[in-house]
PDB file of N, CA and C in Angstrom:
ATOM      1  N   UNK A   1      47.015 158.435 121.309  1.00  0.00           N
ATOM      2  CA  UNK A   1      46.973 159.732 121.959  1.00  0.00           C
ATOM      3  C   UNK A   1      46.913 159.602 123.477  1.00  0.00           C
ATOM      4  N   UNK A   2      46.457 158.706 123.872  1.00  0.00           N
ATOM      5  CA  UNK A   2      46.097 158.418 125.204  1.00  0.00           C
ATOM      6  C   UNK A   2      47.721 158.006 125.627  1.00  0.00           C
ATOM      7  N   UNK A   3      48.373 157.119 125.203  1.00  0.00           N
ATOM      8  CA  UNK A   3      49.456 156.638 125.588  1.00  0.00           C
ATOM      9  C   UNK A   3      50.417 158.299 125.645  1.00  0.00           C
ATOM     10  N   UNK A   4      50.364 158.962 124.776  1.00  0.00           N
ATOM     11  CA  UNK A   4      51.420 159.936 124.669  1.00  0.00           C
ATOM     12  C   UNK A   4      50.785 161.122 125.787  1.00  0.00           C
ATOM     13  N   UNK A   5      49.960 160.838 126.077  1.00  0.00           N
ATOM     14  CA  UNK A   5      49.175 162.005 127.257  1.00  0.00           C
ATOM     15  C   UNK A   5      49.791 161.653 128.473  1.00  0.00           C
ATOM     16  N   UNK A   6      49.677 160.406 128.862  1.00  0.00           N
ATOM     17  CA  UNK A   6      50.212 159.810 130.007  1.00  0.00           C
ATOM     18  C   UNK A   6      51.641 159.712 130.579  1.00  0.00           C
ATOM     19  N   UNK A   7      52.196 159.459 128.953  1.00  0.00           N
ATOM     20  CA  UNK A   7      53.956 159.647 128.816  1.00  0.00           C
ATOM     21  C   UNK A   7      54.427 161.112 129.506  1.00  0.00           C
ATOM     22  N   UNK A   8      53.625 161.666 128.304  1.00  0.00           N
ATOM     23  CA  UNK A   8      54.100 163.077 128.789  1.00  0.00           C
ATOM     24  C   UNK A   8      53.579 164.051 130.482  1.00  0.00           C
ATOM     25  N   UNK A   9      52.906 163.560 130.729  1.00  0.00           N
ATOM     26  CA  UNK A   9      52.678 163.699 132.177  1.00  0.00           C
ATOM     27  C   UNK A   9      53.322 163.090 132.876  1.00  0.00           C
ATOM     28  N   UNK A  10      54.186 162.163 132.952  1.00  0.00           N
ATOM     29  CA  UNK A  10      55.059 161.389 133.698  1.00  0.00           C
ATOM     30  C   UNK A  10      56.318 161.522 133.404  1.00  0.00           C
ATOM     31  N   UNK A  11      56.897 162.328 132.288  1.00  0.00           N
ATOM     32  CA  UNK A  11      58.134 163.023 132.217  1.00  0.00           C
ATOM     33  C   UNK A  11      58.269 161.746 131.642  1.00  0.00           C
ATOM     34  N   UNK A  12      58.309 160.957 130.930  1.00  0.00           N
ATOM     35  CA  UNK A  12      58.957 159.937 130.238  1.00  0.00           C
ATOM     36  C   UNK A  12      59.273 160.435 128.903  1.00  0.00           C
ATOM     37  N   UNK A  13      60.512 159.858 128.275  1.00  0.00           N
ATOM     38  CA  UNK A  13      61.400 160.416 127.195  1.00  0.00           C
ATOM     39  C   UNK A  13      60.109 160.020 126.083  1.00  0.00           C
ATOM     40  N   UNK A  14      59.956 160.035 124.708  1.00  0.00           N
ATOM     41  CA  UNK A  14      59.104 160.229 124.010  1.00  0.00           C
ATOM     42  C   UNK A  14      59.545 158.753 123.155  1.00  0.00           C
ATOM     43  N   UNK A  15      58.411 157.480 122.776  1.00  0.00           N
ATOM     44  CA  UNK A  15      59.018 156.502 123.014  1.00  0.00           C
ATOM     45  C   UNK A  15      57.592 156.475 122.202  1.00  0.00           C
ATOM     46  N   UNK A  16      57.414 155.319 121.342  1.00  0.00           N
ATOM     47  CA  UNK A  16      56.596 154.490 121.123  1.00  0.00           C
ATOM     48  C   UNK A  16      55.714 153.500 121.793  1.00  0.00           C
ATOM     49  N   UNK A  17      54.727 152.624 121.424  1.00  0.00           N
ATOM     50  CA  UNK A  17      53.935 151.473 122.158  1.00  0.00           C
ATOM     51  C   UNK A  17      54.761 150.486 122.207  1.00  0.00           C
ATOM     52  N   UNK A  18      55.486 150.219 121.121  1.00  0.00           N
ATOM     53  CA  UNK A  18      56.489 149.386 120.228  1.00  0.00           C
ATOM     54  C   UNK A  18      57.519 149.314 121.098  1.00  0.00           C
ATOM     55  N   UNK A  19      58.001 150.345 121.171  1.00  0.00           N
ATOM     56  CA  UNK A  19      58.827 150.185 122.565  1.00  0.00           C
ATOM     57  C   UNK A  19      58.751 149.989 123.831  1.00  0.00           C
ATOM     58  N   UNK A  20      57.631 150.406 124.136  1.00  0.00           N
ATOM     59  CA  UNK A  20      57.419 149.354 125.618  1.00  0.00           C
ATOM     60  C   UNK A  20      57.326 148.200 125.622  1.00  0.00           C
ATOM     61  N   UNK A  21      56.226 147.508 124.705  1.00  0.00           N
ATOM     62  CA  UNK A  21      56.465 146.124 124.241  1.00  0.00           C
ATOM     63  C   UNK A  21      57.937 145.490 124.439  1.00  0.00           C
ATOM     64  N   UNK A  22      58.907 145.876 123.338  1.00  0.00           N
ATOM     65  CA  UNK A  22      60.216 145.521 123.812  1.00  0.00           C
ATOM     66  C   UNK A  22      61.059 145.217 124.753  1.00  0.00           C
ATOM     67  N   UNK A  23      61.063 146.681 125.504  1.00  0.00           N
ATOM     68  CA  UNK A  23      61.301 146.930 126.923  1.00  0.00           C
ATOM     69  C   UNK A  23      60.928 145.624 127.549  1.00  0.00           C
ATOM     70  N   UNK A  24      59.361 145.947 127.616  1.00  0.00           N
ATOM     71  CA  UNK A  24      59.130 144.677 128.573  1.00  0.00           C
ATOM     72  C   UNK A  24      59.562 143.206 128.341  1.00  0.00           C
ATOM     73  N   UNK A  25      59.892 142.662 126.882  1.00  0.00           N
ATOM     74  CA  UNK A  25      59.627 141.340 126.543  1.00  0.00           C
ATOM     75  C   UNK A  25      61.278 140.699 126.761  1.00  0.00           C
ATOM     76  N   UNK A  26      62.348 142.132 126.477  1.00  0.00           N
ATOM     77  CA  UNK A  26      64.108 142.059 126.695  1.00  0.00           C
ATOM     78  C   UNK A  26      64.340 141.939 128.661  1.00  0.00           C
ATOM     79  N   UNK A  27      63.397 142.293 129.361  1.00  0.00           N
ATOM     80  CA  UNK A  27      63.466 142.496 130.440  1.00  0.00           C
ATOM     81  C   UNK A  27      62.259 141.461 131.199  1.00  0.00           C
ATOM     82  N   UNK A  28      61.693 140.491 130.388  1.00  0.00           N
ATOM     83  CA  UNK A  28      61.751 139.296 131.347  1.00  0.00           C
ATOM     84  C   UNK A  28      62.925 138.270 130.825  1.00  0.00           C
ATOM     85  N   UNK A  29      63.276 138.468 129.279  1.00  0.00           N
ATOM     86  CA  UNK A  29      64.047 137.335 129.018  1.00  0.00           C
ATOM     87  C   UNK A  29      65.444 137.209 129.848  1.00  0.00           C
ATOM     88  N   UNK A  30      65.653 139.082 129.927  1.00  0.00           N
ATOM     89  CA  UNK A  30      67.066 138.902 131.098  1.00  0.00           C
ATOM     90  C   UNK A  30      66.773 139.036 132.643  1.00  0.00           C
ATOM     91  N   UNK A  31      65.661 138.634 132.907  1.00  0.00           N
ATOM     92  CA  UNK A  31      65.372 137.695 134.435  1.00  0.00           C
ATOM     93  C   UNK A  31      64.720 136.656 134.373  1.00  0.00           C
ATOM     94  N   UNK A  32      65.310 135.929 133.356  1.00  0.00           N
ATOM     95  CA  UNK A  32      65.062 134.323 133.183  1.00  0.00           C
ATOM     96  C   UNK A  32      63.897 133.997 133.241  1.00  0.00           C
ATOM     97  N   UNK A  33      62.878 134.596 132.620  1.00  0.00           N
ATOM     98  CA  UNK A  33      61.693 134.091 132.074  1.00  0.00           C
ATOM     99  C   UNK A  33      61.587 133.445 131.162  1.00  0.00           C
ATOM    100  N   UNK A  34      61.041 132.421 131.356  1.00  0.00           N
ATOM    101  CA  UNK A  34      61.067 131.328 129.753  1.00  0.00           C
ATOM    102  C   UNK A  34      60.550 131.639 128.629  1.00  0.00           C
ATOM    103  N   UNK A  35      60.842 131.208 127.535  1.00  0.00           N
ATOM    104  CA  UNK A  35      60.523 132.028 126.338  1.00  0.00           C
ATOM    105  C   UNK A  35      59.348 131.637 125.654  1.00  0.00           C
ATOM    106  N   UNK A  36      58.412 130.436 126.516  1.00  0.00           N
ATOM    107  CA  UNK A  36      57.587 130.441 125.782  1.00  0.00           C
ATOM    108  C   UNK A  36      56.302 131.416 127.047  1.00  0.00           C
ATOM    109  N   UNK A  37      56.579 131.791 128.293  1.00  0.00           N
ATOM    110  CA  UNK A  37      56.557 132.835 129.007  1.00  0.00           C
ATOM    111  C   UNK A  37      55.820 133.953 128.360  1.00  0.00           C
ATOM    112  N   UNK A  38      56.910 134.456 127.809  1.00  0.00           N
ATOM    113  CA  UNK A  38      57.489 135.758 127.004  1.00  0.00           C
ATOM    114  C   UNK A  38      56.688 135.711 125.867  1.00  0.00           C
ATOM    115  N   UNK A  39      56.565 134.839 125.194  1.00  0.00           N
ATOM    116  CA  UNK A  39      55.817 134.767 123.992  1.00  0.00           C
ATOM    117  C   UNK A  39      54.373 135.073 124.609  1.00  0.00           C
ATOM    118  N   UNK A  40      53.700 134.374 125.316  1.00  0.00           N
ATOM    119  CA  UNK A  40      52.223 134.640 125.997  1.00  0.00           C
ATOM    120  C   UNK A  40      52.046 135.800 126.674  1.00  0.00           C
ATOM    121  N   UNK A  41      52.783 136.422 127.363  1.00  0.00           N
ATOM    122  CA  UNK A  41      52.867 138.055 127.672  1.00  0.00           C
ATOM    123  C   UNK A  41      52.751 139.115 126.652  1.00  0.00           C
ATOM    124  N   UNK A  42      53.672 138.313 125.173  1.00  0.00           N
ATOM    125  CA  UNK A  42      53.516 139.610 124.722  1.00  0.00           C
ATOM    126  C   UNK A  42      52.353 138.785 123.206  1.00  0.00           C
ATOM    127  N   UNK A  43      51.455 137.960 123.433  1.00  0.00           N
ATOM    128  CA  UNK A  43      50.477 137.662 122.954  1.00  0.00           C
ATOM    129  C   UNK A  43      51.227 136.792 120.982  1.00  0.00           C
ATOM    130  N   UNK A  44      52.209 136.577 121.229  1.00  0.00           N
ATOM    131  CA  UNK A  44      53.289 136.122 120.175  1.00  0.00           C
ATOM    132  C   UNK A  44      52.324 134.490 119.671  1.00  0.00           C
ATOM    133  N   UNK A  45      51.888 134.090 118.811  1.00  0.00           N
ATOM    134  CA  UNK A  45      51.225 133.004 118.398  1.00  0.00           C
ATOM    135  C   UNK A  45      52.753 131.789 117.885  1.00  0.00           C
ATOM    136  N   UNK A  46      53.882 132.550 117.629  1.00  0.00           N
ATOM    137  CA  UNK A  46      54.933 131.736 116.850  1.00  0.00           C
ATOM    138  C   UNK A  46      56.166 131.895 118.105  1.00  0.00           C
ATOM    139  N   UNK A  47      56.393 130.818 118.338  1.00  0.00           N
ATOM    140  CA  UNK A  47      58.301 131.586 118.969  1.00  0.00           C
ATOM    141  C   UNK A  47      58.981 132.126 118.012  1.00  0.00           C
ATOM    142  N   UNK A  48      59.308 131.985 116.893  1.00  0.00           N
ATOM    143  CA  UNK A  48      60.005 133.063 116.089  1.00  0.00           C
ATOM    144  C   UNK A  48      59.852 134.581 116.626  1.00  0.00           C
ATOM    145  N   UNK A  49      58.412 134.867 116.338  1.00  0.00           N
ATOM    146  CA  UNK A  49      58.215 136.425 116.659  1.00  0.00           C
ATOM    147  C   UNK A  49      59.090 136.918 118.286  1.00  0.00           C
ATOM    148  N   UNK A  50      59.001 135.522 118.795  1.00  0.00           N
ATOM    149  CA  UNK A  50      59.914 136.546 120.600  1.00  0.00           C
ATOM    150  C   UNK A  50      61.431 135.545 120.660  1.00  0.00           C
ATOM    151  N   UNK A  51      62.050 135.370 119.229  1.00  0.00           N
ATOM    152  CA  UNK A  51      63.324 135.511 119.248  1.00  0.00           C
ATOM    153  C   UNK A  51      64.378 136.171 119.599  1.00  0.00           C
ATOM    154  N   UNK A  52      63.531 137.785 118.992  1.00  0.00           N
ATOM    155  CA  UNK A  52      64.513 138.852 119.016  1.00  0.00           C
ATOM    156  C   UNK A  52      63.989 139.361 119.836  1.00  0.00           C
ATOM    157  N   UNK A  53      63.928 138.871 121.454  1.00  0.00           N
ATOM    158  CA  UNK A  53      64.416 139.590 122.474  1.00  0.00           C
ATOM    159  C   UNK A  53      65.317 138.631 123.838  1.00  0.00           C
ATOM    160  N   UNK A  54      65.424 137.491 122.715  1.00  0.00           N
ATOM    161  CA  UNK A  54      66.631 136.452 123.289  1.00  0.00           C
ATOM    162  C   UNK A  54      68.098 137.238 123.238  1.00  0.00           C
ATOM    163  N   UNK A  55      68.373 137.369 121.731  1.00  0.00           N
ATOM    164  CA  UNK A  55      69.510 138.034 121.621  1.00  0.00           C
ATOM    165  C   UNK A  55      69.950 139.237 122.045  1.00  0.00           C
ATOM    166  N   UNK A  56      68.925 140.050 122.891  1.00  0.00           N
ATOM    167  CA  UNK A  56      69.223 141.120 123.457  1.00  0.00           C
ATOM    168  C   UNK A  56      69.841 141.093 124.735  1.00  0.00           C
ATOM    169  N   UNK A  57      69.716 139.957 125.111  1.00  0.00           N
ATOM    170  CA  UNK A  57      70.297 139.415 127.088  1.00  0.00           C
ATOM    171  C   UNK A  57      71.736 139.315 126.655  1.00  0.00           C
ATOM    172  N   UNK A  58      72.389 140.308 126.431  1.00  0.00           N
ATOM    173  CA  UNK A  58      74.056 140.416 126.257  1.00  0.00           C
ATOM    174  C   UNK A  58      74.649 140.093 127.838  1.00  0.00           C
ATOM    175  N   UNK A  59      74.226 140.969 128.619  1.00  0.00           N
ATOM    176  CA  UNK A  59      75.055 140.338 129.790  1.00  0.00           C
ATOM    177  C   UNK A  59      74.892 138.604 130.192  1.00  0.00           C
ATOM    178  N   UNK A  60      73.501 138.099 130.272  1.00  0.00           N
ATOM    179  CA  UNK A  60      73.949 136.687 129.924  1.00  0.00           C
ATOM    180  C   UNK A  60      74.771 135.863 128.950  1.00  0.00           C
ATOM    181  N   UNK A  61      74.534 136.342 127.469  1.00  0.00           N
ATOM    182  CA  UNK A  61      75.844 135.996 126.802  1.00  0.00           C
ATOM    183  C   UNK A  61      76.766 136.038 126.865  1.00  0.00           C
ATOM    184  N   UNK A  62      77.631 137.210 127.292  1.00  0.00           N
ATOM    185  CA  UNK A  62      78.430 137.370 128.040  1.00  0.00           C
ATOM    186  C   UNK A  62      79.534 136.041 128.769  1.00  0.00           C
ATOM    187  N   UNK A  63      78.401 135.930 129.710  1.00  0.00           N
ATOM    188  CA  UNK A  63      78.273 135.184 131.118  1.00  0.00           C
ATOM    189  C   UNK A  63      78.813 133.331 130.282  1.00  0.00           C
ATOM    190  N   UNK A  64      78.366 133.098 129.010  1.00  0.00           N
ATOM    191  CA  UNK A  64      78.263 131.886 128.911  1.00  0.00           C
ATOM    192  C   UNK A  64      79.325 131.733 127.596  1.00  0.00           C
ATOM    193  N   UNK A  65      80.172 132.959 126.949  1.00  0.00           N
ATOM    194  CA  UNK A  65      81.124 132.765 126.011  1.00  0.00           C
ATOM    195  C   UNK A  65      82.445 132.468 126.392  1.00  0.00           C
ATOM    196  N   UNK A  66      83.219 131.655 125.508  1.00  0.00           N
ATOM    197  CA  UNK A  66      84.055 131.178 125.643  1.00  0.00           C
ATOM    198  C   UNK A  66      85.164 132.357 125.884  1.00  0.00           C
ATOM    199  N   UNK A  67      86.659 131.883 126.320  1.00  0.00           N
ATOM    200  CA  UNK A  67      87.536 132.854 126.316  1.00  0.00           C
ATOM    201  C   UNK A  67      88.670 132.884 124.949  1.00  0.00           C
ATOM    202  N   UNK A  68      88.872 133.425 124.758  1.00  0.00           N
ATOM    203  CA  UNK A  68      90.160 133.383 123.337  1.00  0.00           C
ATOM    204  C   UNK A  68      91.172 132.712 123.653  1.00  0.00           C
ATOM    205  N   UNK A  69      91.860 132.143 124.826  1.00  0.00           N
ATOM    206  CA  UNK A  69      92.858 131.861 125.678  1.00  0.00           C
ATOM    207  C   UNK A  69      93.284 130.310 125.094  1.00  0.00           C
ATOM    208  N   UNK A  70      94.255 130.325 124.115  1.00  0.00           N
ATOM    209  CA  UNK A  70      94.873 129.374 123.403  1.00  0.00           C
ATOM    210  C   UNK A  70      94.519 129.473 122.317  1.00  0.00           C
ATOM    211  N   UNK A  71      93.522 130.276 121.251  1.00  0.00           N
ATOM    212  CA  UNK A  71      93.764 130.056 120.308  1.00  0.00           C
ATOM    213  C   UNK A  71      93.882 131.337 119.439  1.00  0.00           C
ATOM    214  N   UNK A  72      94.598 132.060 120.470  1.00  0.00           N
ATOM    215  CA  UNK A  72      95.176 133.433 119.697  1.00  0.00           C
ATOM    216  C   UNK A  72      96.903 132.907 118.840  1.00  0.00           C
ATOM    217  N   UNK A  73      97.086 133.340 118.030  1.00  0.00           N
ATOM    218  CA  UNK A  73      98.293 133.018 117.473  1.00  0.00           C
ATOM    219  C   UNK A  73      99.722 133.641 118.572  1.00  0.00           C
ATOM    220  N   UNK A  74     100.458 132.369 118.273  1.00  0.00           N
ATOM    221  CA  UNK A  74     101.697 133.094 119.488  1.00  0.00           C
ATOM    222  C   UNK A  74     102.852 134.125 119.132  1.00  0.00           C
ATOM    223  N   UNK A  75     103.416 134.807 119.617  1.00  0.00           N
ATOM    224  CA  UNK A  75     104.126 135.557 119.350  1.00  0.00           C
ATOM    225  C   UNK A  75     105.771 135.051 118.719  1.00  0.00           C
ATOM    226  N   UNK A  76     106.327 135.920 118.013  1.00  0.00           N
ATOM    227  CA  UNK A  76     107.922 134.770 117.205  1.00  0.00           C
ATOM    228  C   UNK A  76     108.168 135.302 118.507  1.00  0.00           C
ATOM    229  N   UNK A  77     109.529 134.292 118.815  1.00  0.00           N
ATOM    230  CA  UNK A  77     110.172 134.485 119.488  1.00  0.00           C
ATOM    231  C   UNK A  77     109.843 133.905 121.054  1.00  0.00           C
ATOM    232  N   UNK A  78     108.797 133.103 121.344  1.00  0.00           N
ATOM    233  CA  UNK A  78     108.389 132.764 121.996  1.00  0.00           C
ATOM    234  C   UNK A  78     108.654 131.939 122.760  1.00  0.00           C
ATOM    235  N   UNK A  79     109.678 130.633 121.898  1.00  0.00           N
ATOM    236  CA  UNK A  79     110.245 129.539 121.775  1.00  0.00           C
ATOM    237  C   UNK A  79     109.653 128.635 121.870  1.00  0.00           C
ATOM    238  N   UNK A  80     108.547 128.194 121.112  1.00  0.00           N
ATOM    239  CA  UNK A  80     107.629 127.475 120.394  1.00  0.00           C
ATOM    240  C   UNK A  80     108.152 127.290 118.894  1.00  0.00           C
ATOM    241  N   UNK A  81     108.924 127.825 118.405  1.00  0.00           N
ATOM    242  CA  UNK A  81     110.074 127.505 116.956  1.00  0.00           C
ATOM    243  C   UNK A  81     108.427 128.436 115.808  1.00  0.00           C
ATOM    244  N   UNK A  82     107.198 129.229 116.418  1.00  0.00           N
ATOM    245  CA  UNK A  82     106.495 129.252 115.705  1.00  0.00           C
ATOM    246  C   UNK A  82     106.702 130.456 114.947  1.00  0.00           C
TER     247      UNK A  82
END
């Protein structure tokens, strides 16, 4: 109750504890906070439990995937005989 008193006095959209947690734990991992960091911030005893806010840093993934560039299939007619 206390949390939703405060929310709502601050015009913040209507959100869970759960979700701040998140918030915060996706938003050190995507400013390169280390993950065992992240785990002690958000009081995590296992790295498993602050996995899933590794996979949320899409723009770093992004940043580190490969390109499709050669192993898309080629077009007939190409003159590659393919």
């Amino acid at each position: 109750n206390v949390f939703n008193k405060y929310r709502f006095a601050l015009g913040l959209p209507r959100c869970g504890f759960h979700d701040l947690r998140r918030a915060l734990g996706t938003s050190l991992v995507t400013t390169g906070t280390s993950v065992t960091t992240v785990a002690q911030v958000l009081g995590h005893r296992n790295l498993e439990s602050t996995k899933q806010y590794i996979n949320l840093d899409v723009e770093h993934l992004l940043g580190v995937g490969l390109g499709l560039e050669g192993f898309m299939p080629k077009e007939e007619g190409d003159g590659d005989g393919i």
